[in-house]
Protein backbone atom coordinates (compact mmCIF):
# COMPACT_ATOMS: atom_id res chain seq x y z
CA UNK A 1 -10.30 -32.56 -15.80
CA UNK A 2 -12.28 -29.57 -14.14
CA UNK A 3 -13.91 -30.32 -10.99
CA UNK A 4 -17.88 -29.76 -12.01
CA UNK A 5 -16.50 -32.40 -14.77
CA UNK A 6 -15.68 -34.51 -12.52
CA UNK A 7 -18.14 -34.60 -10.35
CA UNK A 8 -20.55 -35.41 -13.52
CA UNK A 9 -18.79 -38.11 -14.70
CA UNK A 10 -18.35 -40.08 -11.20
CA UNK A 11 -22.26 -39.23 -11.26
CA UNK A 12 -22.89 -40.78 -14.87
CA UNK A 13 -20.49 -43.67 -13.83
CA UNK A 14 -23.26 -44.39 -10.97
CA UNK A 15 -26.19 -44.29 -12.79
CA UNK A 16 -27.45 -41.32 -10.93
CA UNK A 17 -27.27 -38.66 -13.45
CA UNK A 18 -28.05 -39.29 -17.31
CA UNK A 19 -27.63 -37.59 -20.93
CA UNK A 20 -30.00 -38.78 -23.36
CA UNK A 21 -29.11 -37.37 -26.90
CA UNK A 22 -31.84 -35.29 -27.42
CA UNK A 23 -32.57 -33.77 -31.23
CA UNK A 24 -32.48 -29.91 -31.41
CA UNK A 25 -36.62 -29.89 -31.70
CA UNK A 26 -39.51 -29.41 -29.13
CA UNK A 27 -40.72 -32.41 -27.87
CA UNK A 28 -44.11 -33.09 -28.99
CA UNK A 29 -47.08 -31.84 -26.69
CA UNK A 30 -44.89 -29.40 -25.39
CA UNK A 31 -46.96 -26.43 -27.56
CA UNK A 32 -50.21 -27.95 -25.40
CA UNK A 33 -48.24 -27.08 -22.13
CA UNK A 34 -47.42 -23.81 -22.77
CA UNK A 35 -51.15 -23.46 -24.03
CA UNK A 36 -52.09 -24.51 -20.26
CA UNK A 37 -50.18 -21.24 -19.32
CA UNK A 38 -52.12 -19.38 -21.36
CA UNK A 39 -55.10 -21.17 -19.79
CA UNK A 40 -54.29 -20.13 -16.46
CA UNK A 41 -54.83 -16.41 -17.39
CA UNK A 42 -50.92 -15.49 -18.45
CA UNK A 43 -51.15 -13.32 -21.73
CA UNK A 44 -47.84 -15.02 -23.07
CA UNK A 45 -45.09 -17.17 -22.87
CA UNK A 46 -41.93 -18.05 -23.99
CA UNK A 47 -39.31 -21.02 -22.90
CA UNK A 48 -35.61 -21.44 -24.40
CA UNK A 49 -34.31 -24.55 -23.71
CA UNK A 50 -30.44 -24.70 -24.18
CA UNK A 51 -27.54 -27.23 -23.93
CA UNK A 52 -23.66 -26.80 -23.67
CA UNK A 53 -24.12 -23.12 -24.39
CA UNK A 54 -26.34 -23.80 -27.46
CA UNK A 55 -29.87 -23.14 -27.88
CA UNK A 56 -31.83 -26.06 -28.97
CA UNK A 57 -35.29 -24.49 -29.23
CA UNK A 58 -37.60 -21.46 -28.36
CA UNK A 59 -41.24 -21.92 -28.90
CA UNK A 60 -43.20 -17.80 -27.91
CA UNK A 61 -46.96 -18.82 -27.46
CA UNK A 62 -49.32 -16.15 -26.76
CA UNK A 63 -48.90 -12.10 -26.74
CA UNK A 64 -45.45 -11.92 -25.60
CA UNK A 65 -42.53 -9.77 -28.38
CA UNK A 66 -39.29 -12.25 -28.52
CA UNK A 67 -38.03 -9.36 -27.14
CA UNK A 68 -40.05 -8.36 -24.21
CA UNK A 69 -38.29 -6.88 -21.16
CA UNK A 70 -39.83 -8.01 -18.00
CA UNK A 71 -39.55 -7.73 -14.34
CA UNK A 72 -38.43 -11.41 -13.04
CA UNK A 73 -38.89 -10.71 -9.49
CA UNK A 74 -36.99 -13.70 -7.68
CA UNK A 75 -35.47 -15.03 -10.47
CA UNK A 76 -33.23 -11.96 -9.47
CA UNK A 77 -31.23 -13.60 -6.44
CA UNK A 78 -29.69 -16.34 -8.92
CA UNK A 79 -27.45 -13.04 -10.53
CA UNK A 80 -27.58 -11.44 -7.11
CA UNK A 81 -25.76 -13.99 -5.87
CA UNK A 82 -23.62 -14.74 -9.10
CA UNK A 83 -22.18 -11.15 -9.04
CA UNK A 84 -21.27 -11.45 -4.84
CA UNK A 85 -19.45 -14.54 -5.89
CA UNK A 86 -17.54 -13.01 -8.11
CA UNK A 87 -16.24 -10.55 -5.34
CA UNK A 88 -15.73 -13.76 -3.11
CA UNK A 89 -13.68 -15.52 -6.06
CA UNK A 90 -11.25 -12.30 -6.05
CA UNK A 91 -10.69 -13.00 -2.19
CA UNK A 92 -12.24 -9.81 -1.50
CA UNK A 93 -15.42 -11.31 0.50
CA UNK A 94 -15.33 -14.79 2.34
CA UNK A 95 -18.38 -16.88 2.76
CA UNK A 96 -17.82 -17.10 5.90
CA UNK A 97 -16.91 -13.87 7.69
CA UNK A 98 -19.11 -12.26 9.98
CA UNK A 99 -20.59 -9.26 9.00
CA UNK A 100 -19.86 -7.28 11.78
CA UNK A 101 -16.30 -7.11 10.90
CA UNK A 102 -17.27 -5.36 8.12
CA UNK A 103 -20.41 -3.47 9.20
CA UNK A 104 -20.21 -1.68 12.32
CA UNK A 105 -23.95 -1.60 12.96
CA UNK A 106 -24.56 -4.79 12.81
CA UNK A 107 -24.19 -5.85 16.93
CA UNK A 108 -24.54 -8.49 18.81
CA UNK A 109 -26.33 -12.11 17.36
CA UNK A 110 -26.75 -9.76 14.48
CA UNK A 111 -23.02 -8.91 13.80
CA UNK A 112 -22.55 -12.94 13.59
CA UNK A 113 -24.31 -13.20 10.54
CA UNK A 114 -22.67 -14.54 7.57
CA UNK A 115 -22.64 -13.60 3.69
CA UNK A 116 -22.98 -17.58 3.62
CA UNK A 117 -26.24 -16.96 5.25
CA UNK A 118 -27.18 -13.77 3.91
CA UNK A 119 -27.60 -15.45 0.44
CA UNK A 120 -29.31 -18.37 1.78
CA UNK A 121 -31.80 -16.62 3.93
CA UNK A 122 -30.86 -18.42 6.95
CA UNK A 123 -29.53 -14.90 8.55
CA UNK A 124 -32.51 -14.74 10.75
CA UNK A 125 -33.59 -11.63 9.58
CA UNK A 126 -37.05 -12.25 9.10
CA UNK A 127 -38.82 -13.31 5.59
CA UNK A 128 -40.34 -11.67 2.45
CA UNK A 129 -43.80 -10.91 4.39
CA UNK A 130 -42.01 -8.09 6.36
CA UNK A 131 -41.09 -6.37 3.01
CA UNK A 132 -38.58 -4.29 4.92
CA UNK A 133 -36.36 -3.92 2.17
CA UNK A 134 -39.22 -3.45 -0.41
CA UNK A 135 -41.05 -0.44 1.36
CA UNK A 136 -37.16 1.37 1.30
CA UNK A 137 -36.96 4.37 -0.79
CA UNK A 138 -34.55 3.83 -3.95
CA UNK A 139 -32.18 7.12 -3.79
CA UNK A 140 -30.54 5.30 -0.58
CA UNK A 141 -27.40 4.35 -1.32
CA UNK A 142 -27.03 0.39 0.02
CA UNK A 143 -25.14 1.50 2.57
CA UNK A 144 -27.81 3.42 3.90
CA UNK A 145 -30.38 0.62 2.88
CA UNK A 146 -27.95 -1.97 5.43
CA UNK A 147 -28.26 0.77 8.28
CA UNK A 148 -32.21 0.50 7.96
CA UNK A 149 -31.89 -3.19 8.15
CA UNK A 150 -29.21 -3.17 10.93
CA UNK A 151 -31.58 -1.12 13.14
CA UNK A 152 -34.10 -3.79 12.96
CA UNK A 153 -34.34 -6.76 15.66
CA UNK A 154 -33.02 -10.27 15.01
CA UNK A 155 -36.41 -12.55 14.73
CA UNK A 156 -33.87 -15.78 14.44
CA UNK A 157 -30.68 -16.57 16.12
CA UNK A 158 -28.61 -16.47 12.64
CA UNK A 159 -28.09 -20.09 10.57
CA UNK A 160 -30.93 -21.16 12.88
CA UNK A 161 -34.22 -21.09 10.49
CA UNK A 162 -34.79 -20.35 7.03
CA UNK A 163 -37.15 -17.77 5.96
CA UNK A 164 -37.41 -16.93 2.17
CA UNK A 165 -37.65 -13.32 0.57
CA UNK A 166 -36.21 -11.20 3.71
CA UNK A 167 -33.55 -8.17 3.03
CA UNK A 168 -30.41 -10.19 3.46
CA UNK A 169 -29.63 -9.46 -0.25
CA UNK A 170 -29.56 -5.72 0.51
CA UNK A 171 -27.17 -6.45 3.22
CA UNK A 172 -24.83 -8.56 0.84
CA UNK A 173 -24.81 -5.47 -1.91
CA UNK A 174 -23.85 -3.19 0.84
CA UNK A 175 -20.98 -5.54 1.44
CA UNK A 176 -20.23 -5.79 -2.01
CA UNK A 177 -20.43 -2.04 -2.90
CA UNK A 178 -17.78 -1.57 0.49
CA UNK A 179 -15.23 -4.50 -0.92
CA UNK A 180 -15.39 -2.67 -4.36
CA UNK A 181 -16.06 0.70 -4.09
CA UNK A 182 -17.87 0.76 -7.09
CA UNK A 183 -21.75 0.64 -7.48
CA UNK A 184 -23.81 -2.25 -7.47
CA UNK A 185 -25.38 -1.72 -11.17
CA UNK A 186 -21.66 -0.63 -12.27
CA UNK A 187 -20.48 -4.06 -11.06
CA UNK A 188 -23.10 -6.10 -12.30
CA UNK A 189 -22.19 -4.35 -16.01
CA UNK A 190 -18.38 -5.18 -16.03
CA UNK A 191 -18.96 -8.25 -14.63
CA UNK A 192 -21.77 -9.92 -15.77
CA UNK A 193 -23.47 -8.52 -18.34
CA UNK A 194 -20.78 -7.62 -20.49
CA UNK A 195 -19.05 -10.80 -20.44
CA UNK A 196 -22.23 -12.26 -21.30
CA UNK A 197 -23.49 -9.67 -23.81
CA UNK A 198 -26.49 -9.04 -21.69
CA UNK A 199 -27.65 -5.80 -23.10
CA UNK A 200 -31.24 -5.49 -22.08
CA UNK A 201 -30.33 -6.18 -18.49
CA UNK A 202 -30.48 -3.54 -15.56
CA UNK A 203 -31.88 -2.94 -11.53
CA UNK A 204 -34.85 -1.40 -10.39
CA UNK A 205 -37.58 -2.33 -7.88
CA UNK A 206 -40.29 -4.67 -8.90
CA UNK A 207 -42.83 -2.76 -7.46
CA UNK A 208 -42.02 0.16 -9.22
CA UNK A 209 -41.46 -0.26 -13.04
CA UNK A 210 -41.63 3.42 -13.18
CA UNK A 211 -38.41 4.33 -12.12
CA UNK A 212 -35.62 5.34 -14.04
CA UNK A 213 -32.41 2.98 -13.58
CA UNK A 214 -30.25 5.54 -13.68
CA UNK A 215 -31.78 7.51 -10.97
CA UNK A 216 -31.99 3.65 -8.33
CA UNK A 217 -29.27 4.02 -6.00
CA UNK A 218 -30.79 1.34 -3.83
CA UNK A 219 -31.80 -1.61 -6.08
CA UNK A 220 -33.55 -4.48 -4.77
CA UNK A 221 -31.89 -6.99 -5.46
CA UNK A 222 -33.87 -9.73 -4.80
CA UNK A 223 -36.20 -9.29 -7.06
CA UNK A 224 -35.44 -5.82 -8.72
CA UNK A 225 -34.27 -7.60 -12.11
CA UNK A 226 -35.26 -6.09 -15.50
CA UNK A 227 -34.41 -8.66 -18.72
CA UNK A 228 -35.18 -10.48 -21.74
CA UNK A 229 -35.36 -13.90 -22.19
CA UNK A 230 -32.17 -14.14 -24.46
CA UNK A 231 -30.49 -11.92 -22.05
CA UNK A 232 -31.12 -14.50 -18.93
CA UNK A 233 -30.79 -17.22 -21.27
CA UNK A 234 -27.18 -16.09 -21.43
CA UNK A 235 -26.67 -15.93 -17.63
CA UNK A 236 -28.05 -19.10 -17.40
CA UNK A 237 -25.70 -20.48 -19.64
CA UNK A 238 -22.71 -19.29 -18.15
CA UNK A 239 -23.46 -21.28 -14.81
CA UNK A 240 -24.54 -24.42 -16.32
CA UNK A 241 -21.00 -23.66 -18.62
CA UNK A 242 -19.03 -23.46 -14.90
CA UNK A 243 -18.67 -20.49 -14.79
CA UNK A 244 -18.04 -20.06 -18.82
CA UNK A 245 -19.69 -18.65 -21.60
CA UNK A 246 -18.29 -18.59 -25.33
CA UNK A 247 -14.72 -18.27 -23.42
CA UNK A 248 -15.58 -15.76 -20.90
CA UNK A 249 -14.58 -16.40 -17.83
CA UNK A 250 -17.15 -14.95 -15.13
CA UNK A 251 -17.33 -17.59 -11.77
CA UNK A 252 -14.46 -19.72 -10.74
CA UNK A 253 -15.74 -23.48 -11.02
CA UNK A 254 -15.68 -23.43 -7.18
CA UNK A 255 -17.87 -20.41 -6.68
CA UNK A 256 -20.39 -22.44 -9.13
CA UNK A 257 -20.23 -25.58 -7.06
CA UNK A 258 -20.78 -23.11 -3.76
CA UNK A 259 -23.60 -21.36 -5.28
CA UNK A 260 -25.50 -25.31 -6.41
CA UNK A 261 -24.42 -26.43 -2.62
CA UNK A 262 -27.86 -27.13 -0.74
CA UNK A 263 -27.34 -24.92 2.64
CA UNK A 264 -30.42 -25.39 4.38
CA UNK A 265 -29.93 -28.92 5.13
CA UNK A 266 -31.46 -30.03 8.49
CA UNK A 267 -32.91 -26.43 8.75
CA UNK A 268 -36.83 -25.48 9.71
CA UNK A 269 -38.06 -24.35 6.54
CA UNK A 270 -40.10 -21.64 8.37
CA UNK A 271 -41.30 -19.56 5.03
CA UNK A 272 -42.01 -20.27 1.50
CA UNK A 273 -43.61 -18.95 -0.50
CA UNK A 274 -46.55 -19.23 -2.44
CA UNK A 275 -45.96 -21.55 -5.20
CA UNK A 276 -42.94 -22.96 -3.97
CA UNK A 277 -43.74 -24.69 -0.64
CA UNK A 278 -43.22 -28.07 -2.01
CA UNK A 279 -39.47 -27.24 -2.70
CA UNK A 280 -37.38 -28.74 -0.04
CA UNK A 281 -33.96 -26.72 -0.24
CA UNK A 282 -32.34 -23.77 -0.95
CA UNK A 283 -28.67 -22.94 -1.99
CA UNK A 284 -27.25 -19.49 -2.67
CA UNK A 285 -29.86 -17.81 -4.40
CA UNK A 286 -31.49 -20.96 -6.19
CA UNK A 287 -33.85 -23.11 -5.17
CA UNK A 288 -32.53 -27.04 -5.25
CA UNK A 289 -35.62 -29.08 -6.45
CA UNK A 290 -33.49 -32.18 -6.98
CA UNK A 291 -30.13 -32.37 -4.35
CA UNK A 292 -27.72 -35.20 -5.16
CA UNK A 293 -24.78 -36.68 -3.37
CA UNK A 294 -23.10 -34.11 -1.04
CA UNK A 295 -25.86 -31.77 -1.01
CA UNK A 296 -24.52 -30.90 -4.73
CA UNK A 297 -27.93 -29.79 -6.26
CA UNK A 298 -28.64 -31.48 -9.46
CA UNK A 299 -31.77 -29.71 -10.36
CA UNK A 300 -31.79 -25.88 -9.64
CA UNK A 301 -34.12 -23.13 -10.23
CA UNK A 302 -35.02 -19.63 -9.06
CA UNK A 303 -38.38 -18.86 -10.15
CA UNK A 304 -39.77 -15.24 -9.77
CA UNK A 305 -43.34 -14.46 -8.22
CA UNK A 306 -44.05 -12.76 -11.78
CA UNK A 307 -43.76 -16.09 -13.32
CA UNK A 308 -40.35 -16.03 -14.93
CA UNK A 309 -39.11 -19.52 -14.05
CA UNK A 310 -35.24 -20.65 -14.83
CA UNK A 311 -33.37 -23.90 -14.30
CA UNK A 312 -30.50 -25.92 -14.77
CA UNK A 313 -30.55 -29.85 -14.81
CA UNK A 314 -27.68 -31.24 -14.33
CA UNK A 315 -28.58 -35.08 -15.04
CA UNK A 316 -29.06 -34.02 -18.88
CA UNK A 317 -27.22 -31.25 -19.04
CA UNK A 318 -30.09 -29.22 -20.28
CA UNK A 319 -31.12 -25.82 -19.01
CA UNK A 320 -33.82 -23.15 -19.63
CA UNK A 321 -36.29 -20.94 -18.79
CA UNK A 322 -39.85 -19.93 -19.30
CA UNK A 323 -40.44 -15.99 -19.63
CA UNK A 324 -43.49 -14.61 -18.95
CA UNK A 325 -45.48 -12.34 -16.56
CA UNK A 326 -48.43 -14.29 -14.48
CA UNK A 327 -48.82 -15.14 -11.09
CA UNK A 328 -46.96 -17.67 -10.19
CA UNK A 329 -49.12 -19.59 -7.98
CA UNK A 330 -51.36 -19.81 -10.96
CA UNK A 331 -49.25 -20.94 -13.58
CA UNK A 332 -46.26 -23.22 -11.38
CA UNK A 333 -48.16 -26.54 -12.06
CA UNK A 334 -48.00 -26.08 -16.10
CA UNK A 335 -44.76 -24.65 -16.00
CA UNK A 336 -43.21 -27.87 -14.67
CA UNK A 337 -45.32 -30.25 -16.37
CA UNK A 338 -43.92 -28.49 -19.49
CA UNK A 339 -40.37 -28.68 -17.78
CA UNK A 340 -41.03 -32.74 -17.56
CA UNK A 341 -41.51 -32.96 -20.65
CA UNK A 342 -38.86 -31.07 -21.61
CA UNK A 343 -36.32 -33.61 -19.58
CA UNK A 344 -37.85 -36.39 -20.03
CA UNK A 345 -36.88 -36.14 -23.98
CA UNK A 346 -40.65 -37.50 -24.83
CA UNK A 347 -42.31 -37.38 -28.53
């Protein structure tokens, strides 16, 4: 039996995880929820809720085309870090290397860093209110874009603090584009979105919805992600699948365990941001709402400051996202009072 199987049925056999049969059909009140959304000022919104790689039900509420490409800010780092572990399943990365090996100009505290702590923000490289990878121009390659960030002073000893939204991810691209030696939107393509037949998929900057894809050298890549509900939808489903989607084969099961593993454990959450600062935990680019024996995280999301919000529960097996573009601060509270509803299986 695979591993994530395992560990789901010694968690059923406990009582601490559970999978209600649930009907293919919105639970009732649910249309009053995403109304609430709407309430809050968001012009549309739609959520797909799916199970076992099979879509039980989308409900599109509001102006908002079923399908609308939109920026999804942080819900980016869940497929940032997705595609570095796929470069970390091939041996070509390790979690746990320090960076300097790799890149000279990292020195010092700074050349400790990990890729372990790159993608959990725990590199001590500051947080998202320096915006020191978001003010970089985007015809840098992210070699060039690591330089910038090497240059800059530690603010934490590394693994010491964590601090949400700093440039860490542009750091782990650059590592990935140097394993490779192909580009990180080329990667991404093989890797992920063809598998998955992501076709509406590609990296900008969030800021800048302008630019033309082809032209971004320098994506940001945590929150530079372009998509459509389906197309995430799909991502999604290959994680909660282990790695799997209708038989393709994108994360080992063991880089899917690593990337639900709650590393911040212990940690002074020093910065988070608006919207989440009731969310206790990160893992590797995914917030853990809901962390179960182990520090396995049973309830993970990634929600973008736009508004896009994606999970996967893994006590009923059900995961999902709702797609929109709002504020989050605005909009969080109705977007998981619709998610409650969603797992609790009311009608």
């Amino acid at each position: 039996m695979p591993l994530r199987a395992l560990i789901l049925a010694a968690l059923l056999a406990l009582g601490v995880v559970a999978r209600p049969a649930l009907a293919a059909n919105p639970p009732e009140g649910l249309e009053a929820r995403l109304d609430a959304i709407l309430a809050r000022g968001a012009p549309g919104v739609s959520v797909i809720v799916y199970r076992d790689g099979v879509r039980l039900y989308r409900m599109d509420r509001g102006r908002i085309a079923p399908d609308a490409r939109l920026p999804v800010a942080s819900a980016s780092k869940w497929m940032a870090a997705a595609l570095v572990m796929t470069v970390v399943d091939e041996g070509r990365l390790s979690l746990d290397e320090p960076i300097g090996r790799r890149l000279p100009r990292f020195q010092g505290p700074a050349g400790e860093i990990t890729l372990r702590q790159l993608l959990s923000f725990t590199a001590g490289q500051g947080g998202l209110l320096g915006m020191s990878d978001l003010l970089q121009e985007s015809d840098l390659t992210l070699a060039e874009s690591a330089d910038r960030i090497a240059g800059r002073a530690q603010v934490d000893p590394p693994g010491r603090v964590f601090k949400y939204g700093g440039p860490s991810l542009q750091v782990a691209g650059a590592l990935v584009e140097q394993a490779t030696g192909q580009t990180w939107a080329d990667l991404f393509e093989a890797r992920i979105a063809r598998p998955l037949g992501m076709t509406s998929t590609y990296w900008g900057h969030p800021l800048r919805p302008d630019l033309d894809p082809a032209g971004v050298r320098n994506p940001n890549l945590q929150g530079g992600a372009y998509t459509t509900a389906e197309d995430y939808g799909r991502f999604l489903g290959m994680v909660a699948g282990g790695g799997v989607l209708d038989g393709h084969r994108v994360l080992s099961e063991a880089a899917v365990a690593e990337l639900e593993k709650v590393q911040t454990a212990g940690l002074p959450m020093a910065y988070r941001p608006p919207g989440l600062a009731d969310v206790a935990a990160y893992d590797l680019g995914n917030w853990c709402e809901v962390a179960g024996p182990g520090g396995a995280c049973l309830l993970a999301s990634s929600p973008g400051a736009f508004g896009a919000y994606p999970w996967i529960d893994r006590r009923t097996g059900l995961y999902g996202l709702f797609f929109l573009k709002h504020q989050l601060p605005l909009v969080v509270e109705p977007i998981r009072q619709a998610r409650e509803l969603i797992l609790s299986g009311a009608t």
